[in-house]
PDB file of N, CA and C in Angstrom:
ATOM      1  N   UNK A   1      -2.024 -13.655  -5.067  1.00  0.00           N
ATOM      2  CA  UNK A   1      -1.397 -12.426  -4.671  1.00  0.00           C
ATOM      3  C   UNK A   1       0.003 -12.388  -5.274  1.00  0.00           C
ATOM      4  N   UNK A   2       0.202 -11.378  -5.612  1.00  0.00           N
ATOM      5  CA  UNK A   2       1.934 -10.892  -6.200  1.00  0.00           C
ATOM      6  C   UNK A   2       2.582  -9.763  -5.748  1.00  0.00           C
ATOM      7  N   UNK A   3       3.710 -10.055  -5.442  1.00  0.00           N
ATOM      8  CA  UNK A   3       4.217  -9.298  -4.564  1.00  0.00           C
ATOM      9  C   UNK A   3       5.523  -8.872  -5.414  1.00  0.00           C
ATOM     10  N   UNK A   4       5.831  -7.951  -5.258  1.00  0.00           N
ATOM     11  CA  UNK A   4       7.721  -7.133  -5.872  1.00  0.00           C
ATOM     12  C   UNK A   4       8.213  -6.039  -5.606  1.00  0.00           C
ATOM     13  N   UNK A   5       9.134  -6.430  -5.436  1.00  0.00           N
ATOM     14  CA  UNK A   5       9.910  -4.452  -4.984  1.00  0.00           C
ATOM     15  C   UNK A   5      10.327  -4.061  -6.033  1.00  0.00           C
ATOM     16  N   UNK A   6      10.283  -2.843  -6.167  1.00  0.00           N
ATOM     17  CA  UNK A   6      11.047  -1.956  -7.857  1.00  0.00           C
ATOM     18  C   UNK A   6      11.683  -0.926  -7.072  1.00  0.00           C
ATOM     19  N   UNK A   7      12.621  -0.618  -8.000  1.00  0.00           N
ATOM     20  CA  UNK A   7      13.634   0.437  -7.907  1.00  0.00           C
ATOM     21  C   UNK A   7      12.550   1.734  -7.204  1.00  0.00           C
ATOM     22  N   UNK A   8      12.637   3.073  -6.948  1.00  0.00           N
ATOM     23  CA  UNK A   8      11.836   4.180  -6.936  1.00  0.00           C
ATOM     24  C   UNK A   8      12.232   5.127  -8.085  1.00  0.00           C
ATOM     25  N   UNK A   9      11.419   4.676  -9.152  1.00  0.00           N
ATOM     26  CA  UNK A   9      11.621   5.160 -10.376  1.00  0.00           C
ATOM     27  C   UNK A   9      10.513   5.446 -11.093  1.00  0.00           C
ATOM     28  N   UNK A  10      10.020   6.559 -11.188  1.00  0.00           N
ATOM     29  CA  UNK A  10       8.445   6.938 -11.256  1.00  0.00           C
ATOM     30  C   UNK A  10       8.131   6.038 -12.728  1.00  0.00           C
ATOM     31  N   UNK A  11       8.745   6.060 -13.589  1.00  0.00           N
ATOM     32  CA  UNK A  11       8.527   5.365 -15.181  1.00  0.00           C
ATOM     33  C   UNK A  11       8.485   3.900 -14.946  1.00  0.00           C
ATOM     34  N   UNK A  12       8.924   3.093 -13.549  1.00  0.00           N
ATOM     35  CA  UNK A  12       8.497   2.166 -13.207  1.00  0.00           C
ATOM     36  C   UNK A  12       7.506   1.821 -12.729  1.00  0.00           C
ATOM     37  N   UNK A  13       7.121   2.726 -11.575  1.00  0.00           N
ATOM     38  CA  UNK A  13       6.105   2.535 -11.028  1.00  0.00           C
ATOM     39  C   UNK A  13       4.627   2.438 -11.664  1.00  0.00           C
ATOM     40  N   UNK A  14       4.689   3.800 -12.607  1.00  0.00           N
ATOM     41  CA  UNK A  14       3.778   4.126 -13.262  1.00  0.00           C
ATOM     42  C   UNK A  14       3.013   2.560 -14.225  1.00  0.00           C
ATOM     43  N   UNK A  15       4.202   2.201 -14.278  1.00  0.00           N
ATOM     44  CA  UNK A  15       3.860   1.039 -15.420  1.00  0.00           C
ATOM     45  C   UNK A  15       3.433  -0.160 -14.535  1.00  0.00           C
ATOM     46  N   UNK A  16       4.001   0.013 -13.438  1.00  0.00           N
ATOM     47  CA  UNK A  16       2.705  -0.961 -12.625  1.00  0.00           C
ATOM     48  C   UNK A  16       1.799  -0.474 -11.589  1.00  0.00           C
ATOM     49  N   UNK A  17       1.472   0.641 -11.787  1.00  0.00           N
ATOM     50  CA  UNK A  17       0.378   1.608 -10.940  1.00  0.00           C
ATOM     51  C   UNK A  17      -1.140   0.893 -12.412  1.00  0.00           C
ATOM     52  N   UNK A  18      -0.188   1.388 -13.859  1.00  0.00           N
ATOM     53  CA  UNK A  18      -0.942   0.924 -14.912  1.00  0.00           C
ATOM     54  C   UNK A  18      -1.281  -0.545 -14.651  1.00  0.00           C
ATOM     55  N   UNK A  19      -1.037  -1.253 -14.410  1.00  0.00           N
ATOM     56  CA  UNK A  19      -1.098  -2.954 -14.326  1.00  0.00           C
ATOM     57  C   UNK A  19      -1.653  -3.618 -12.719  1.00  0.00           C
ATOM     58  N   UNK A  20      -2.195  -2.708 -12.422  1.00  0.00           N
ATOM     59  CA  UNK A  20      -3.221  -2.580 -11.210  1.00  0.00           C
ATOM     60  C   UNK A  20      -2.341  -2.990 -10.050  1.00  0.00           C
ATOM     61  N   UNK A  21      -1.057  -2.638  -9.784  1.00  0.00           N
ATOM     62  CA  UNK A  21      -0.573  -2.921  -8.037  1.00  0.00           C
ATOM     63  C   UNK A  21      -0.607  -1.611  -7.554  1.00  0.00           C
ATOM     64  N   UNK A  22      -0.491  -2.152  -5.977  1.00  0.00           N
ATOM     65  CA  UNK A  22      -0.643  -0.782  -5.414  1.00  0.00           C
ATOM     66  C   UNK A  22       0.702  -0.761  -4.811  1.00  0.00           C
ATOM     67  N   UNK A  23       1.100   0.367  -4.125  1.00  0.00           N
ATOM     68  CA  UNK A  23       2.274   0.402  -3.826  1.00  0.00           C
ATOM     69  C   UNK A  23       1.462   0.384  -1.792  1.00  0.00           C
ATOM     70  N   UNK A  24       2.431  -0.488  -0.791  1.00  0.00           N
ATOM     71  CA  UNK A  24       2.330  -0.648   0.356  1.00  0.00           C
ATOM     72  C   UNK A  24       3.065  -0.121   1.081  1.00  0.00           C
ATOM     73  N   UNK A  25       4.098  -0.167   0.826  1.00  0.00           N
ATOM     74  CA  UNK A  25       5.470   0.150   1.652  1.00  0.00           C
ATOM     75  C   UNK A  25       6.511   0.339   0.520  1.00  0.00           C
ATOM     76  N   UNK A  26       7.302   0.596   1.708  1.00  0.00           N
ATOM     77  CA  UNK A  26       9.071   0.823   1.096  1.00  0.00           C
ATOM     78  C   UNK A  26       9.842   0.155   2.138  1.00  0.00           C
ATOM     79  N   UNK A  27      11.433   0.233   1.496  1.00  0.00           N
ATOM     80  CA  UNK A  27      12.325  -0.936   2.103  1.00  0.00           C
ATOM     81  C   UNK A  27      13.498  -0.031   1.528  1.00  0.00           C
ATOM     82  N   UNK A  28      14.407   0.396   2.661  1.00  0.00           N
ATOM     83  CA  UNK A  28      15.828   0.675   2.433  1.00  0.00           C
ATOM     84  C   UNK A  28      16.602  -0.627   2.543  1.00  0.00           C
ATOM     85  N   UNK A  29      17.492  -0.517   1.328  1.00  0.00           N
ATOM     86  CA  UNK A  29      18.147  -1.658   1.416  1.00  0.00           C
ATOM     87  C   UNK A  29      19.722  -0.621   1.716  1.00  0.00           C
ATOM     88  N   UNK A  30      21.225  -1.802   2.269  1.00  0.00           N
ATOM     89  CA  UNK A  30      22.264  -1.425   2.450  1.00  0.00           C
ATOM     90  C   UNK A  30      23.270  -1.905   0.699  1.00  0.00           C
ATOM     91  N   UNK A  31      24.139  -1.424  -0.078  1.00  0.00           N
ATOM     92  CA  UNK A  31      24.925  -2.233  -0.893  1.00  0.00           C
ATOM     93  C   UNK A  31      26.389  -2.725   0.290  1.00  0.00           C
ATOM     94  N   UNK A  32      27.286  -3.413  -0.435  1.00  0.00           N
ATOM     95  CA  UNK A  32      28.296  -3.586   0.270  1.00  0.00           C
ATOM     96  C   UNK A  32      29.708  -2.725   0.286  1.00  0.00           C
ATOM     97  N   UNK A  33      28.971  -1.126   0.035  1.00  0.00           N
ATOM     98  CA  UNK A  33      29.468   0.166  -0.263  1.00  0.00           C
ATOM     99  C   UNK A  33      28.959   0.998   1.137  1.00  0.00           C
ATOM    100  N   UNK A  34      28.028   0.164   1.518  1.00  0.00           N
ATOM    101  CA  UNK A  34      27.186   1.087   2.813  1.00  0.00           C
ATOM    102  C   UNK A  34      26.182   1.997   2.117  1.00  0.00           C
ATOM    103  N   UNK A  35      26.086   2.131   1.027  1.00  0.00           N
ATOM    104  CA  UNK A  35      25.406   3.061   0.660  1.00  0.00           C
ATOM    105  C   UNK A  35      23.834   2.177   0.247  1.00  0.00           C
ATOM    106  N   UNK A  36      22.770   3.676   0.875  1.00  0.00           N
ATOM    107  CA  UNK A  36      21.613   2.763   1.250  1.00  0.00           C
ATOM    108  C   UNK A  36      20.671   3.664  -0.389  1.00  0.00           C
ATOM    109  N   UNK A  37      19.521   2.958  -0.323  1.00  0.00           N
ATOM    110  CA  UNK A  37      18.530   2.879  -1.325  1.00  0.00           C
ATOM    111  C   UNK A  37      17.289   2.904  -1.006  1.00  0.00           C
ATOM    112  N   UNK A  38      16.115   3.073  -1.812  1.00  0.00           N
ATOM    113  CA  UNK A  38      14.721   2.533  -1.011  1.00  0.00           C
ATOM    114  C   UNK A  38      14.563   1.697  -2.283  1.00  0.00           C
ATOM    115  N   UNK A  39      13.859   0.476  -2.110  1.00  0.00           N
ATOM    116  CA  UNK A  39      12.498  -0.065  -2.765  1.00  0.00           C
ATOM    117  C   UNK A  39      11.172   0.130  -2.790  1.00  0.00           C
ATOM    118  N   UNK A  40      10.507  -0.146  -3.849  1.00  0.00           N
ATOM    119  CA  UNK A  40       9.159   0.001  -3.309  1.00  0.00           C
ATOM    120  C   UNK A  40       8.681  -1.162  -3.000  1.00  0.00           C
ATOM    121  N   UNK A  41       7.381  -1.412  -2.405  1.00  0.00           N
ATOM    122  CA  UNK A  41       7.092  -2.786  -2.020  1.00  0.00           C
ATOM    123  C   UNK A  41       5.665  -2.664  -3.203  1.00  0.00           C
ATOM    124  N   UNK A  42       5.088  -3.582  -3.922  1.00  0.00           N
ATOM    125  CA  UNK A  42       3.725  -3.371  -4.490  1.00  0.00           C
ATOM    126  C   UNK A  42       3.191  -4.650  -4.430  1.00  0.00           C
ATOM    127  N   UNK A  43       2.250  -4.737  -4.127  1.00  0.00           N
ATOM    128  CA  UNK A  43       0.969  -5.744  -4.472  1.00  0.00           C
ATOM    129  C   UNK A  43      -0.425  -5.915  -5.436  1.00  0.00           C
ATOM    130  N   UNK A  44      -0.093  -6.898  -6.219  1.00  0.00           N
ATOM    131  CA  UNK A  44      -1.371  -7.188  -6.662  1.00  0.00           C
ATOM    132  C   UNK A  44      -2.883  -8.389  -6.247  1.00  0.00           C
ATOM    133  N   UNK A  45      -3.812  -7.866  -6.080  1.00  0.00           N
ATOM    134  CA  UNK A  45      -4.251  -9.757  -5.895  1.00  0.00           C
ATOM    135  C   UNK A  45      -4.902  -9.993  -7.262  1.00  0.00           C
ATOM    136  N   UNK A  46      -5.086 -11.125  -7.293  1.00  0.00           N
ATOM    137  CA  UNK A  46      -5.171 -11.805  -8.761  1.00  0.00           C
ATOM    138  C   UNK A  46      -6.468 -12.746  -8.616  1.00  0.00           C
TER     139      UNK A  46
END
């Protein structure tokens, strides 16, 4: 199994939507600006 978060950046995703993960979830992260973000969460199994 492989697991990674990517930015939410469709030209990312796409390229591992292409490379067979799926996307599960998302994850707001905080910077040390306070200012928040999402990740994506994706999985592959192998």
């Amino acid at each position: 199994m492989t697991f990674l978060e990517a930015e939410n950046e469709e030209k990312l995703l796409s390229f591992y939507r292409d490379n067979r993960f799926s996307q599960f979830d998302t994850r707001q992260t905080a910077s040390d600006t306070d200012e928040t973000h999402e990740l994506v969460q994706l999985l592959r199994l192998l």
